[in-house]
N, C-alpha and C. Protein backbone atom coordinates (compact mmCIF):
# COMPACT_ATOMS: atom_id res chain seq x y z
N UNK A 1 -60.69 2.78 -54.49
CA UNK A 1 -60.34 2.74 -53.08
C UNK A 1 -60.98 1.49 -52.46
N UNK A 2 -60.37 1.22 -51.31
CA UNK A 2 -60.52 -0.17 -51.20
C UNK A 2 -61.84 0.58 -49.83
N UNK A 3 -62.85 -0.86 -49.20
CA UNK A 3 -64.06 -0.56 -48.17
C UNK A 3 -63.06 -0.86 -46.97
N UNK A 4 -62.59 0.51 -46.47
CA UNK A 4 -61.70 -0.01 -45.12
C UNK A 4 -62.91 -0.10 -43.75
N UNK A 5 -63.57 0.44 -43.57
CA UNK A 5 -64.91 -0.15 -42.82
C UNK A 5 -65.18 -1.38 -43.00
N UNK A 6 -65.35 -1.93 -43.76
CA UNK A 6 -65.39 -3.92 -43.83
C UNK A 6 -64.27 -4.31 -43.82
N UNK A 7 -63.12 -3.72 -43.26
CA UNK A 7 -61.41 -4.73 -43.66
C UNK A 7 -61.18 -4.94 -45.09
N UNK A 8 -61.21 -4.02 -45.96
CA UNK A 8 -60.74 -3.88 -46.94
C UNK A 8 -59.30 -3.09 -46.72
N UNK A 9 -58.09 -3.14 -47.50
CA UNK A 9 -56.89 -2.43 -47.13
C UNK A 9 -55.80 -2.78 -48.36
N UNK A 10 -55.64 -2.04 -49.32
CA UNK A 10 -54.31 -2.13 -50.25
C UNK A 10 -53.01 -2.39 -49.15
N UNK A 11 -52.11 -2.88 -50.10
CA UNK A 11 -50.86 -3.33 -49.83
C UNK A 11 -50.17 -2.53 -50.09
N UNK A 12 -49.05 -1.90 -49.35
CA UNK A 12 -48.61 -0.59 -49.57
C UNK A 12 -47.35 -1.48 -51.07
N UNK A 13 -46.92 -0.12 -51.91
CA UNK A 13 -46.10 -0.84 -52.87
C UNK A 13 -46.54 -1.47 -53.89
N UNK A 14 -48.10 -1.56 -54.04
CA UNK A 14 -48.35 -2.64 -55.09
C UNK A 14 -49.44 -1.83 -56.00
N UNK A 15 -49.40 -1.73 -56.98
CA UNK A 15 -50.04 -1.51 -57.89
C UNK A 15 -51.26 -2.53 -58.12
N UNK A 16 -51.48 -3.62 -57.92
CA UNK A 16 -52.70 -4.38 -58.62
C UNK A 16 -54.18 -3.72 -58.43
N UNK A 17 -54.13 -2.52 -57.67
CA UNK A 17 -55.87 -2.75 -57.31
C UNK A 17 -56.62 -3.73 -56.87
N UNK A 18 -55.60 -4.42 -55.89
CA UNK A 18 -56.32 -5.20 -55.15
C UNK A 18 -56.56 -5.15 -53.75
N UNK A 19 -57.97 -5.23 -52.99
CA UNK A 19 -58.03 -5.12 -51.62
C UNK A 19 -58.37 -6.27 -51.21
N UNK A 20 -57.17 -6.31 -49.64
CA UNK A 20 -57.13 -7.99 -48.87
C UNK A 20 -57.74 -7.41 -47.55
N UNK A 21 -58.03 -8.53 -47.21
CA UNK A 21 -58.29 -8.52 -45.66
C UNK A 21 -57.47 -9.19 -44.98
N UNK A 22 -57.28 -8.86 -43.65
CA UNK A 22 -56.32 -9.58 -42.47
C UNK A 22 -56.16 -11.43 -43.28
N UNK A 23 -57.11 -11.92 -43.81
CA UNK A 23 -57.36 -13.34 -43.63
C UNK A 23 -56.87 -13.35 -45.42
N UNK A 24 -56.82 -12.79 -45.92
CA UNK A 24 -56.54 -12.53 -47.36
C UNK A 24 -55.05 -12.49 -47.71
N UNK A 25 -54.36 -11.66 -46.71
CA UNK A 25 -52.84 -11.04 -47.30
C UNK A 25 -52.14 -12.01 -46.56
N UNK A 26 -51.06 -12.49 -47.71
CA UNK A 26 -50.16 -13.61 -47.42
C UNK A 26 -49.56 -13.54 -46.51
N UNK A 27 -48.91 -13.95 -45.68
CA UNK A 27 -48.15 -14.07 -44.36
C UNK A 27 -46.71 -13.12 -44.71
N UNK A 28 -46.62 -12.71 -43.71
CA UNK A 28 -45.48 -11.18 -43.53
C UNK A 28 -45.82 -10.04 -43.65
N UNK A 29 -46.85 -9.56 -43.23
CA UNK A 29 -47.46 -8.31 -43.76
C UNK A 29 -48.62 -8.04 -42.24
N UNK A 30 -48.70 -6.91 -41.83
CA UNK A 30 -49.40 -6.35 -41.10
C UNK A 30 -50.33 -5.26 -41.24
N UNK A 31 -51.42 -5.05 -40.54
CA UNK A 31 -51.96 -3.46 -41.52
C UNK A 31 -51.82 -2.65 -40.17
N UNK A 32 -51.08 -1.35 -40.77
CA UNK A 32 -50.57 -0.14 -40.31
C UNK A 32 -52.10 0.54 -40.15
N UNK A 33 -52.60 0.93 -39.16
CA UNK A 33 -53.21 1.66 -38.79
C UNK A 33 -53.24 3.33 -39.00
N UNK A 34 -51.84 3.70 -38.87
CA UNK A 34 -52.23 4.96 -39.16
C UNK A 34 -52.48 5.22 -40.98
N UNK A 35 -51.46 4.26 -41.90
CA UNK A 35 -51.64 5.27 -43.41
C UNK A 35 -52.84 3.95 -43.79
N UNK A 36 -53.20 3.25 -42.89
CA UNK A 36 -54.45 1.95 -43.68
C UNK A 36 -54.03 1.30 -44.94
N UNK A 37 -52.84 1.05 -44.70
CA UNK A 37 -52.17 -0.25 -45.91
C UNK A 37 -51.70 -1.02 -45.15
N UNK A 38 -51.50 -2.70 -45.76
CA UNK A 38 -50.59 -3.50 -45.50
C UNK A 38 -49.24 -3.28 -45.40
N UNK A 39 -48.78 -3.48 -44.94
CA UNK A 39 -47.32 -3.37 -44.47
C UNK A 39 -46.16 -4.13 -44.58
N UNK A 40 -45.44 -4.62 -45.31
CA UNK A 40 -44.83 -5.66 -44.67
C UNK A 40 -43.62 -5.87 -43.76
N UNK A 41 -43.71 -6.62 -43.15
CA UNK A 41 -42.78 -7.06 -41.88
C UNK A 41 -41.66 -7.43 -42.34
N UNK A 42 -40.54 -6.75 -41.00
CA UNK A 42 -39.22 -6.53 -40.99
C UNK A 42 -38.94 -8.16 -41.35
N UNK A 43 -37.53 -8.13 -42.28
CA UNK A 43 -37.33 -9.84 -42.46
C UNK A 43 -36.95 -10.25 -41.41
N UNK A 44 -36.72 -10.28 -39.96
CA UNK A 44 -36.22 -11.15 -39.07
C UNK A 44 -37.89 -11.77 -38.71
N UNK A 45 -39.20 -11.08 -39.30
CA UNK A 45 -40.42 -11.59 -38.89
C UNK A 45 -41.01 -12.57 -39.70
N UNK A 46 -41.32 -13.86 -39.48
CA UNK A 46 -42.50 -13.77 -40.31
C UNK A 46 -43.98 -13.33 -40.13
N UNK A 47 -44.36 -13.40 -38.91
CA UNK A 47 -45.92 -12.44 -38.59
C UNK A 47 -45.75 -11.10 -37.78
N UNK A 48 -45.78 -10.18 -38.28
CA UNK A 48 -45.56 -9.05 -36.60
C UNK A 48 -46.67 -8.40 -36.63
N UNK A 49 -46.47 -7.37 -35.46
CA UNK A 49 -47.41 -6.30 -35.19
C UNK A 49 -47.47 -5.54 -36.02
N UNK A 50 -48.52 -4.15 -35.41
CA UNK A 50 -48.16 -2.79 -36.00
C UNK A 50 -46.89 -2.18 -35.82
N UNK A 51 -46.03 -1.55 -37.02
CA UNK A 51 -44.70 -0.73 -36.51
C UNK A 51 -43.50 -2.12 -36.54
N UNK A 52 -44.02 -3.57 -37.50
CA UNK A 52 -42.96 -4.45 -37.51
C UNK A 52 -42.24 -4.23 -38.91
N UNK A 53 -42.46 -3.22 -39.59
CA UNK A 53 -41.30 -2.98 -40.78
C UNK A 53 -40.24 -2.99 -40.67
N UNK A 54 -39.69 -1.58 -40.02
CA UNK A 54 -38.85 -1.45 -39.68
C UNK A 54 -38.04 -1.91 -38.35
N UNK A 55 -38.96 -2.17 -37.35
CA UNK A 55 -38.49 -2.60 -35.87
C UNK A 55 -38.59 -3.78 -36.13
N UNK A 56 -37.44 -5.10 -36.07
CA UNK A 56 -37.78 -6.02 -35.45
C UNK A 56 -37.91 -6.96 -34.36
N UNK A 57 -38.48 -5.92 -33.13
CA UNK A 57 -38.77 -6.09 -32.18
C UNK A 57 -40.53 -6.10 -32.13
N UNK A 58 -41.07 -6.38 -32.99
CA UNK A 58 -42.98 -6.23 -33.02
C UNK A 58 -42.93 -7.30 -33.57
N UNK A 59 -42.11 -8.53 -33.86
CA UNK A 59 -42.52 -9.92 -34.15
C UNK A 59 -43.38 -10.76 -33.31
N UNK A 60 -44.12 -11.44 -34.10
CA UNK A 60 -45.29 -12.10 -33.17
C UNK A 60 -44.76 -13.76 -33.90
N UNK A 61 -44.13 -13.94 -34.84
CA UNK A 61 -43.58 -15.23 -34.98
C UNK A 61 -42.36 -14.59 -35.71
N UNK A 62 -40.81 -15.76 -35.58
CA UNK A 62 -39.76 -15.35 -36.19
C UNK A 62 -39.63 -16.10 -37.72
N UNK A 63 -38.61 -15.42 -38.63
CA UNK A 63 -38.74 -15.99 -39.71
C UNK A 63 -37.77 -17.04 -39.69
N UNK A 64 -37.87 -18.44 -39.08
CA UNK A 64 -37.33 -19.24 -39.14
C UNK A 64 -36.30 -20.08 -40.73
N UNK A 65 -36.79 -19.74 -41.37
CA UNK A 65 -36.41 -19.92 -42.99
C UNK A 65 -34.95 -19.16 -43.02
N UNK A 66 -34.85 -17.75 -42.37
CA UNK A 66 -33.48 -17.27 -42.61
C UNK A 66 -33.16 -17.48 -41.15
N UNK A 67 -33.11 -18.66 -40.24
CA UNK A 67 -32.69 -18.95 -38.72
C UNK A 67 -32.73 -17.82 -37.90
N UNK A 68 -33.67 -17.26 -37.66
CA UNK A 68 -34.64 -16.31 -37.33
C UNK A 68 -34.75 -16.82 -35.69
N UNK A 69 -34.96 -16.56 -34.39
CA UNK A 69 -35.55 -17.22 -33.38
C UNK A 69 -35.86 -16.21 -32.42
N UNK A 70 -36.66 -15.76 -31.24
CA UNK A 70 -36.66 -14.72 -30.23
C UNK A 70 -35.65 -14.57 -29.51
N UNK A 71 -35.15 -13.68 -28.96
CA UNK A 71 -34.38 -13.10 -28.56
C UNK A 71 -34.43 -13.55 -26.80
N UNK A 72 -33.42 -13.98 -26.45
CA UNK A 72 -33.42 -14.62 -24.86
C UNK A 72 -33.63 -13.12 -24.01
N UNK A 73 -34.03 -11.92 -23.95
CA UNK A 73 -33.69 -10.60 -23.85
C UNK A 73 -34.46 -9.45 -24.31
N UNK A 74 -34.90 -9.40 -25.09
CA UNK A 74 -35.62 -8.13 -26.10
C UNK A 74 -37.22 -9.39 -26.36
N UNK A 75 -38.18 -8.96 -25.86
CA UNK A 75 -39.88 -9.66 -25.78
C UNK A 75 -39.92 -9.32 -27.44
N UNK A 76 -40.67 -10.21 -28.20
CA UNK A 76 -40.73 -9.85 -29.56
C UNK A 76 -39.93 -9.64 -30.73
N UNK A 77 -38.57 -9.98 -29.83
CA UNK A 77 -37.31 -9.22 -30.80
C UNK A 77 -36.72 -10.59 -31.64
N UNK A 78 -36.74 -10.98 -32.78
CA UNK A 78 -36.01 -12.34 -33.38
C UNK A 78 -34.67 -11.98 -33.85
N UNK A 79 -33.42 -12.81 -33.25
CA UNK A 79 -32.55 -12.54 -33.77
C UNK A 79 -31.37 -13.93 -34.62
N UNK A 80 -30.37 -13.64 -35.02
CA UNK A 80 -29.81 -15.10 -35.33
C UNK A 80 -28.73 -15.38 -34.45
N UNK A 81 -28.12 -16.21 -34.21
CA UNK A 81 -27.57 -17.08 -32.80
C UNK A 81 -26.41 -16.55 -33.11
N UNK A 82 -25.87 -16.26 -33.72
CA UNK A 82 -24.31 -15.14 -33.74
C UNK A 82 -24.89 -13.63 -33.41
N UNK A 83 -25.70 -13.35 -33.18
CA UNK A 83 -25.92 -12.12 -32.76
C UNK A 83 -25.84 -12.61 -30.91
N UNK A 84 -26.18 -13.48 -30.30
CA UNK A 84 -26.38 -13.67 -29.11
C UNK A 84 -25.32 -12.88 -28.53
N UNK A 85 -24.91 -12.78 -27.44
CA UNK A 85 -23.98 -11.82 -26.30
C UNK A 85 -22.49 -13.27 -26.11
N UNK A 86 -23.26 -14.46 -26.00
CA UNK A 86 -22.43 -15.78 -25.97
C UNK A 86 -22.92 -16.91 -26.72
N UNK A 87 -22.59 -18.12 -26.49
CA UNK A 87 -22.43 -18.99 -27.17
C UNK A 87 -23.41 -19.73 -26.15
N UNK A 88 -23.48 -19.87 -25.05
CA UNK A 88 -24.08 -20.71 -24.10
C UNK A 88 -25.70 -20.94 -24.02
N UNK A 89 -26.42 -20.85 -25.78
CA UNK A 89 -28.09 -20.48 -25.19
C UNK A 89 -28.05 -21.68 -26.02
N UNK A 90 -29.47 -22.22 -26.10
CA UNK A 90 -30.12 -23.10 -26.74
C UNK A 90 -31.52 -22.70 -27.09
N UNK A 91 -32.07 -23.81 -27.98
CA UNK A 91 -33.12 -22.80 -28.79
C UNK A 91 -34.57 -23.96 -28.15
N UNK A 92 -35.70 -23.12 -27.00
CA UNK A 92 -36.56 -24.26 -26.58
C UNK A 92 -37.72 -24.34 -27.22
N UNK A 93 -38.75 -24.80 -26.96
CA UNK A 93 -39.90 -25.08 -27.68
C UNK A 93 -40.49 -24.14 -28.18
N UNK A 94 -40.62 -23.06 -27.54
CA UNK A 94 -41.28 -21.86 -28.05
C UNK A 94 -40.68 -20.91 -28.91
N UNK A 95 -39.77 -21.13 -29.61
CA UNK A 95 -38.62 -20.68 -30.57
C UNK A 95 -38.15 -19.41 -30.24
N UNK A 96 -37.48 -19.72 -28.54
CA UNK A 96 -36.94 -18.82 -27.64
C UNK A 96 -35.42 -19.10 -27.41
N UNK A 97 -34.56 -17.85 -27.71
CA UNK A 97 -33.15 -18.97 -27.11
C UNK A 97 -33.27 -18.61 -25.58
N UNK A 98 -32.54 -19.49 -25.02
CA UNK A 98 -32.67 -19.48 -23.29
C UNK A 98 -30.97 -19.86 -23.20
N UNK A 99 -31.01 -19.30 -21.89
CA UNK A 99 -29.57 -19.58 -21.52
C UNK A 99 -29.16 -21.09 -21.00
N UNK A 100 -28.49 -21.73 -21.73
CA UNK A 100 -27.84 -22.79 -20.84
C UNK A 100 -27.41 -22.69 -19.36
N UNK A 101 -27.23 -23.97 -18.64
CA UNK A 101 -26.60 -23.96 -17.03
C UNK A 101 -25.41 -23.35 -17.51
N UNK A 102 -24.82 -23.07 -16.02
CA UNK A 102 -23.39 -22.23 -15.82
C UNK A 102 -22.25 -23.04 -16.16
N UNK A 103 -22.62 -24.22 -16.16
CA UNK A 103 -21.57 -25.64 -16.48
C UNK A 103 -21.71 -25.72 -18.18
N UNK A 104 -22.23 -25.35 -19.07
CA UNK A 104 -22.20 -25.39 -20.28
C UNK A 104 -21.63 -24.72 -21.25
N UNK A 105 -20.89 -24.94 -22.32
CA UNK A 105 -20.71 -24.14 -22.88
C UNK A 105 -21.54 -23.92 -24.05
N UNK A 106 -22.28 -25.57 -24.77
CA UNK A 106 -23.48 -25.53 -25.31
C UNK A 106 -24.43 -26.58 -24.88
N UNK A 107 -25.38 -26.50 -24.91
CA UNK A 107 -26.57 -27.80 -24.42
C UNK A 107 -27.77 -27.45 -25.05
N UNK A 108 -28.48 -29.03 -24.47
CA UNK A 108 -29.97 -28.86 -25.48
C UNK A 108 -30.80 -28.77 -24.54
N UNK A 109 -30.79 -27.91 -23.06
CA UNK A 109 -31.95 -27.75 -22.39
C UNK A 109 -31.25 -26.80 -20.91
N UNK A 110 -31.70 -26.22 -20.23
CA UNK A 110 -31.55 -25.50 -19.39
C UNK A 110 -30.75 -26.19 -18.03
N UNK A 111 -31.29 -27.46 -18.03
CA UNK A 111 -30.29 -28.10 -16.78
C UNK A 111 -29.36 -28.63 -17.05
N UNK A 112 -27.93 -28.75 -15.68
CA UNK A 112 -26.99 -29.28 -15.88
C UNK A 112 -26.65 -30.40 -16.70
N UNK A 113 -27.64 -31.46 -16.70
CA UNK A 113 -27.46 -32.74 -17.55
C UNK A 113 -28.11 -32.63 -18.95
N UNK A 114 -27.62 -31.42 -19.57
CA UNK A 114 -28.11 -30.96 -21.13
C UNK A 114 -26.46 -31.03 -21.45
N UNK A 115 -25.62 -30.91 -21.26
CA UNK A 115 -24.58 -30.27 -21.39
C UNK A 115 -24.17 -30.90 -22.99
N UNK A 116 -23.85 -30.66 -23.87
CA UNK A 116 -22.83 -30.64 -25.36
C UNK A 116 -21.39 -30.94 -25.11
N UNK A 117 -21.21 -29.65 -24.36
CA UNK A 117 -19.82 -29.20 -24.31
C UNK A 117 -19.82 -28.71 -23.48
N UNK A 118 -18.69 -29.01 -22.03
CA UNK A 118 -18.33 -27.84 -20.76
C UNK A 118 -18.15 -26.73 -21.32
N UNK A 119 -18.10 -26.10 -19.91
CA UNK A 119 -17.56 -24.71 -19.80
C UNK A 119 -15.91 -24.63 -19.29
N UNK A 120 -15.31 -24.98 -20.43
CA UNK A 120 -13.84 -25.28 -19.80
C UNK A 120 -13.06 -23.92 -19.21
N UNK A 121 -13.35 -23.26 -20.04
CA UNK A 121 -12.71 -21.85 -19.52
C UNK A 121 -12.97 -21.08 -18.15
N UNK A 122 -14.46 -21.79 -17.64
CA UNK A 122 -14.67 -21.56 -16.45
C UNK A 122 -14.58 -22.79 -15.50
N UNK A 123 -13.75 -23.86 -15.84
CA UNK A 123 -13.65 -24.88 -14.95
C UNK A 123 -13.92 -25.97 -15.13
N UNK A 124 -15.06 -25.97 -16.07
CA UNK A 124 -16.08 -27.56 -15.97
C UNK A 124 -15.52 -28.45 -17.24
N UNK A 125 -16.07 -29.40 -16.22
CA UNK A 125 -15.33 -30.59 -17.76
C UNK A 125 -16.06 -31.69 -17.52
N UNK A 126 -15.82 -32.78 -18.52
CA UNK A 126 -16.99 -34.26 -18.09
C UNK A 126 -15.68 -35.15 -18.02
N UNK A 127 -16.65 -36.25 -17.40
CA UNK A 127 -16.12 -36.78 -16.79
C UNK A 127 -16.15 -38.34 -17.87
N UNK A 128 -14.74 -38.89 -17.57
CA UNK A 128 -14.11 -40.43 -18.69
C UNK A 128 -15.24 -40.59 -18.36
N UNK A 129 -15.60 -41.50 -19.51
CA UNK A 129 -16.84 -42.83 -19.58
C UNK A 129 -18.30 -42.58 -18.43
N UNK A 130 -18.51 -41.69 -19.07
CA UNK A 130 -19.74 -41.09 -18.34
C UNK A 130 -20.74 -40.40 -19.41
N UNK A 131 -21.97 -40.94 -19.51
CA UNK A 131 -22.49 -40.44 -20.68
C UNK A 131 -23.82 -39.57 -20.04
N UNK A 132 -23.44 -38.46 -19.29
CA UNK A 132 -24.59 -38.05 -18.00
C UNK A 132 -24.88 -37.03 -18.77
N UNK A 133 -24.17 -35.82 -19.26
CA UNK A 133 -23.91 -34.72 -19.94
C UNK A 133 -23.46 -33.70 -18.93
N UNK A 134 -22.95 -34.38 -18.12
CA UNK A 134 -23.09 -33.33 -16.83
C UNK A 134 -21.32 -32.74 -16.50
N UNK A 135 -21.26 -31.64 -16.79
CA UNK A 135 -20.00 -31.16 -16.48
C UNK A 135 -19.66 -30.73 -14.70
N UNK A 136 -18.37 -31.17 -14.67
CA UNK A 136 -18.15 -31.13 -13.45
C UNK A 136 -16.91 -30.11 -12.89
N UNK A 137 -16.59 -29.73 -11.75
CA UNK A 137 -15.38 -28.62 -11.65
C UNK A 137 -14.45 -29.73 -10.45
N UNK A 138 -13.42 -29.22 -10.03
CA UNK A 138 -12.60 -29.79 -9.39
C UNK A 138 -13.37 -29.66 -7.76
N UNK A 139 -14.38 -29.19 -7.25
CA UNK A 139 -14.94 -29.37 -5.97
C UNK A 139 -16.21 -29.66 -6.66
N UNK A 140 -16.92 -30.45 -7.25
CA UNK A 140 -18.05 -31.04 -7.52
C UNK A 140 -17.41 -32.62 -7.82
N UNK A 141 -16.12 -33.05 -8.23
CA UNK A 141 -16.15 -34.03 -9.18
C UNK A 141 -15.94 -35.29 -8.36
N UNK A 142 -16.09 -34.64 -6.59
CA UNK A 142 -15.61 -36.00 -5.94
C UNK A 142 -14.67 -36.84 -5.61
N UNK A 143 -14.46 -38.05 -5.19
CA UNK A 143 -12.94 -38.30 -4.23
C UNK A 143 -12.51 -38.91 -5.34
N UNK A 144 -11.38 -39.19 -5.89
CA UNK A 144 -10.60 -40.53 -6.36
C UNK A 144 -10.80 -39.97 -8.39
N UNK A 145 -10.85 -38.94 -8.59
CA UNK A 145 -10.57 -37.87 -9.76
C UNK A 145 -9.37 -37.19 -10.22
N UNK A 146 -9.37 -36.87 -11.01
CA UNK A 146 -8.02 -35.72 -11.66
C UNK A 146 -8.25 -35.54 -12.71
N UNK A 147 -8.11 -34.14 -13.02
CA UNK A 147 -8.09 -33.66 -14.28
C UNK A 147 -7.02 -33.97 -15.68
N UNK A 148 -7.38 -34.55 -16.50
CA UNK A 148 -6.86 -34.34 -17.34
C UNK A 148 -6.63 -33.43 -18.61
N UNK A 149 -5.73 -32.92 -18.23
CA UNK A 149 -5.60 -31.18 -18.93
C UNK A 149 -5.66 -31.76 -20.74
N UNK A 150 -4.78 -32.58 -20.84
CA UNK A 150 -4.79 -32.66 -22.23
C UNK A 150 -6.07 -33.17 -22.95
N UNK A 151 -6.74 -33.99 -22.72
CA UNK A 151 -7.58 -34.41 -22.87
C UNK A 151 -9.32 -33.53 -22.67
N UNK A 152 -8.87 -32.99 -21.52
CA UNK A 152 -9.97 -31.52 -20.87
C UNK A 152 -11.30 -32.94 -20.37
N UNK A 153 -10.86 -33.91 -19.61
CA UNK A 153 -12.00 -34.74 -18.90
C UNK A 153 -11.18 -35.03 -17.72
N UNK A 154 -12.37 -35.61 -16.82
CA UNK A 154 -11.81 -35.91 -15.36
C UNK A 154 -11.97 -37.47 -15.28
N UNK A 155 -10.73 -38.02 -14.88
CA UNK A 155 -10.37 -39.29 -14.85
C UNK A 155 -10.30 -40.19 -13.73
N UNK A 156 -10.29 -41.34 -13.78
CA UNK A 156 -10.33 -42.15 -12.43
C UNK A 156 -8.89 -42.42 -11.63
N UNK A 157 -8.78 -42.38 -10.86
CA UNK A 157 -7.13 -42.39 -10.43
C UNK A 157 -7.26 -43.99 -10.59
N UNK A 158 -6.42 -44.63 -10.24
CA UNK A 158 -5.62 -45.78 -10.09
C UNK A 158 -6.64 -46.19 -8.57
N UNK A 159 -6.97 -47.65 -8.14
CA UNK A 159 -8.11 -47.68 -7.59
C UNK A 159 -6.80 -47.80 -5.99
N UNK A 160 -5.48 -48.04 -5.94
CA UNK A 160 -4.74 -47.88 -5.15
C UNK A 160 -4.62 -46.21 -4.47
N UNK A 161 -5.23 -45.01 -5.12
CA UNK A 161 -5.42 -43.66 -4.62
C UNK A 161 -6.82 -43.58 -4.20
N UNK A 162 -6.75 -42.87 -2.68
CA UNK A 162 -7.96 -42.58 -2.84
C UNK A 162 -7.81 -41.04 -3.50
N UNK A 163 -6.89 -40.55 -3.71
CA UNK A 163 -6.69 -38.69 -4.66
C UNK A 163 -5.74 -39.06 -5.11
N UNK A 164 -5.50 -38.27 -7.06
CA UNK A 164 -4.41 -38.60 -7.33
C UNK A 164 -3.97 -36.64 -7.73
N UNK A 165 -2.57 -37.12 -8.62
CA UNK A 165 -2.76 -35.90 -9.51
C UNK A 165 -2.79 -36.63 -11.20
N UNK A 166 -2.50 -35.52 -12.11
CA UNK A 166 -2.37 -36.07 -13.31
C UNK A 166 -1.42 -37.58 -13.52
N UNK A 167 -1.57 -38.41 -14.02
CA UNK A 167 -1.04 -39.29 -14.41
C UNK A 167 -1.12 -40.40 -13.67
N UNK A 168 -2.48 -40.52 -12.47
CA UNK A 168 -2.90 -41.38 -11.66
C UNK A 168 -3.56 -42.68 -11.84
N UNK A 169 -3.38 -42.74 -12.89
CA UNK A 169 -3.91 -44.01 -13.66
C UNK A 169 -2.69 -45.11 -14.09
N UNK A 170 -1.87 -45.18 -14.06
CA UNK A 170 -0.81 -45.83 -14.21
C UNK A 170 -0.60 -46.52 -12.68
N UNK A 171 -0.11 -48.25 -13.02
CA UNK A 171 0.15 -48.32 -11.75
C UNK A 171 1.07 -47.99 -11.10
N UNK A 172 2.38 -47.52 -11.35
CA UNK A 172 2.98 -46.78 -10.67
C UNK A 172 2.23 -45.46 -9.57
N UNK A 173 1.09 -44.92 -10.26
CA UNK A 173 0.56 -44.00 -9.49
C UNK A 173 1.18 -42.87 -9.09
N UNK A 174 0.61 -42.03 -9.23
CA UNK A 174 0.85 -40.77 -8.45
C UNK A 174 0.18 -40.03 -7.52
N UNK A 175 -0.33 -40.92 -6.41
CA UNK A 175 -0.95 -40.40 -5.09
C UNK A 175 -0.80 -39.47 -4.36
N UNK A 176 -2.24 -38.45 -4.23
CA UNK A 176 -1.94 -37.56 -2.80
C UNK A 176 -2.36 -37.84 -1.65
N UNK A 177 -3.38 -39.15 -2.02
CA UNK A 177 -3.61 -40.46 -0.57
C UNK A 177 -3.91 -41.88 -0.97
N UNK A 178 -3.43 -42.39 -0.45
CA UNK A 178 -3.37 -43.83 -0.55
C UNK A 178 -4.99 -44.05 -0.34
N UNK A 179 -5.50 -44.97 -0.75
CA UNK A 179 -7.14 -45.83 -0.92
C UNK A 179 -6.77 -46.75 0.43
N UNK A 180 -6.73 -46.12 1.59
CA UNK A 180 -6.39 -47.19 3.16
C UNK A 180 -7.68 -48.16 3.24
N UNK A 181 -8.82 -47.55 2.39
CA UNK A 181 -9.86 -48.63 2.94
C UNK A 181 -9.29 -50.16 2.61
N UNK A 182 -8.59 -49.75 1.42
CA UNK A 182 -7.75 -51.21 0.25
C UNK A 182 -6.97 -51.96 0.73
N UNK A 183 -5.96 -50.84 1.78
CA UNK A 183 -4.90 -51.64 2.78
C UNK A 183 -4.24 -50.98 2.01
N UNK A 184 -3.86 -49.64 0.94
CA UNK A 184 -2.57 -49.56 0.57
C UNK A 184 -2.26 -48.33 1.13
N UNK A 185 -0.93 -48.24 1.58
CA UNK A 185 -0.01 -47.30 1.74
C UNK A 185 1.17 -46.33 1.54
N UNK A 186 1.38 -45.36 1.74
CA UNK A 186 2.16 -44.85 0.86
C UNK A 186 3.74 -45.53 0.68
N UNK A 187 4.46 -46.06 -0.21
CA UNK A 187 6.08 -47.06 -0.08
C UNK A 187 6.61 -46.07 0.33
N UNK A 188 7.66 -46.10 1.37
CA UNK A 188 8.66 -45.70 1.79
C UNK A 188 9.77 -44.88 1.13
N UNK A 189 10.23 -45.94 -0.08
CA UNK A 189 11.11 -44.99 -0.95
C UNK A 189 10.64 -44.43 -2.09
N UNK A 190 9.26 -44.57 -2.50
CA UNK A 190 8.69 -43.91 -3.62
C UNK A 190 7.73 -42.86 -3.39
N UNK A 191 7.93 -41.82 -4.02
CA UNK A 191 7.38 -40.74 -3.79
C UNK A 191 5.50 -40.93 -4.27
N UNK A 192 4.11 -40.39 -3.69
CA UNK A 192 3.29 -41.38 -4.64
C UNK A 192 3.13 -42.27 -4.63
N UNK A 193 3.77 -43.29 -4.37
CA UNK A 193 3.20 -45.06 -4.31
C UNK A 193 2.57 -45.76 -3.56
């Protein structure tokens, strides 16, 4: 029997006759208090508490090796990024996923100008030749814009609009106001021009 008064404690499962101490037993393993063996920890852990066998919600570090990370939700809980609820978290320093801004669909940090990829399905999109990361919606994106559906970015109209719609980049133009600061106006017989 191992001296459990000095931190002596078998490893549950193992035959060697050997007793470790906290500072002794290899990493993944906890000692269970009530049966006084080592334990080892649920695989989403690599260090947990007491009661981390089976729960892996008593993680005190995740097992990063099988992409392991805490849970944006459940304190202690490590899970893998297809388990998340969505797609929209990112993983921060403390090997926590956190939710991305509302404009994201993925990013590498919590504010708007993290952005990967909009949130197109809810509106947002980036904007031509803009390397901000910042997704924008049709009342954020400002005067002299239009969406381009095919493409899924917001484009510059033709510098003759001050608003266009799709296809405002051509000089022909397709204006819903003329750029008057420019001097131009809408032509007479062209619809847009």
């Amino acid at each position: 029997s191992c001296f459990n008064s000095k931190g002596y404690f078998f490893k549950e499962s193992d035959s060697s006759n050997i007793c470790y101490t906290k500072t002794s037993i290899e990493i993944g393993y906890y000692l269970d208090g009530s049966s006084n063996l080592f334990k080892k920890c649920n695989l989403r852990c690599l260090t947990c508490n007491n009661g981390g066998t089976n729960d892996a919600s008593n993680c005190e570090n995740c097992n990063n090796n099988n992409n392991y990370h805490f849970s944006p939700n459940v304190p202690n809980h490590c899970v893998l990024f297809d388990e998340l609820p969505n797609v929209n978290y990112y993983l921060d320093h403390t090997d926590k996923y956190r939710i991305c801004h509302q404009s994201c669909l993925e990013c590498i940090g919590p504010n708007n100008n993290d952005c990967t990829n909009c949130y197109n399905s809810n509106g947002y999109y980036f904007k031509e030749n803009d390397n901000s990361n910042i997704c924008y919606t049709t009342n954020t994106i400002g005067i002299g814009y239009y969406l381009d559906v095919a493409n899924k970015k917001f484009k510059r109209c033709n510098n003759r609009c001050l608003s266009c719609n799709s296809g405002g980049t051509d000089t022909s133009s397709n204006c819903l106001k003329c750029n008057n600061s420019k001097e131009y106006h809408f032509e007479p017989t062209k619809t847009g021009h």
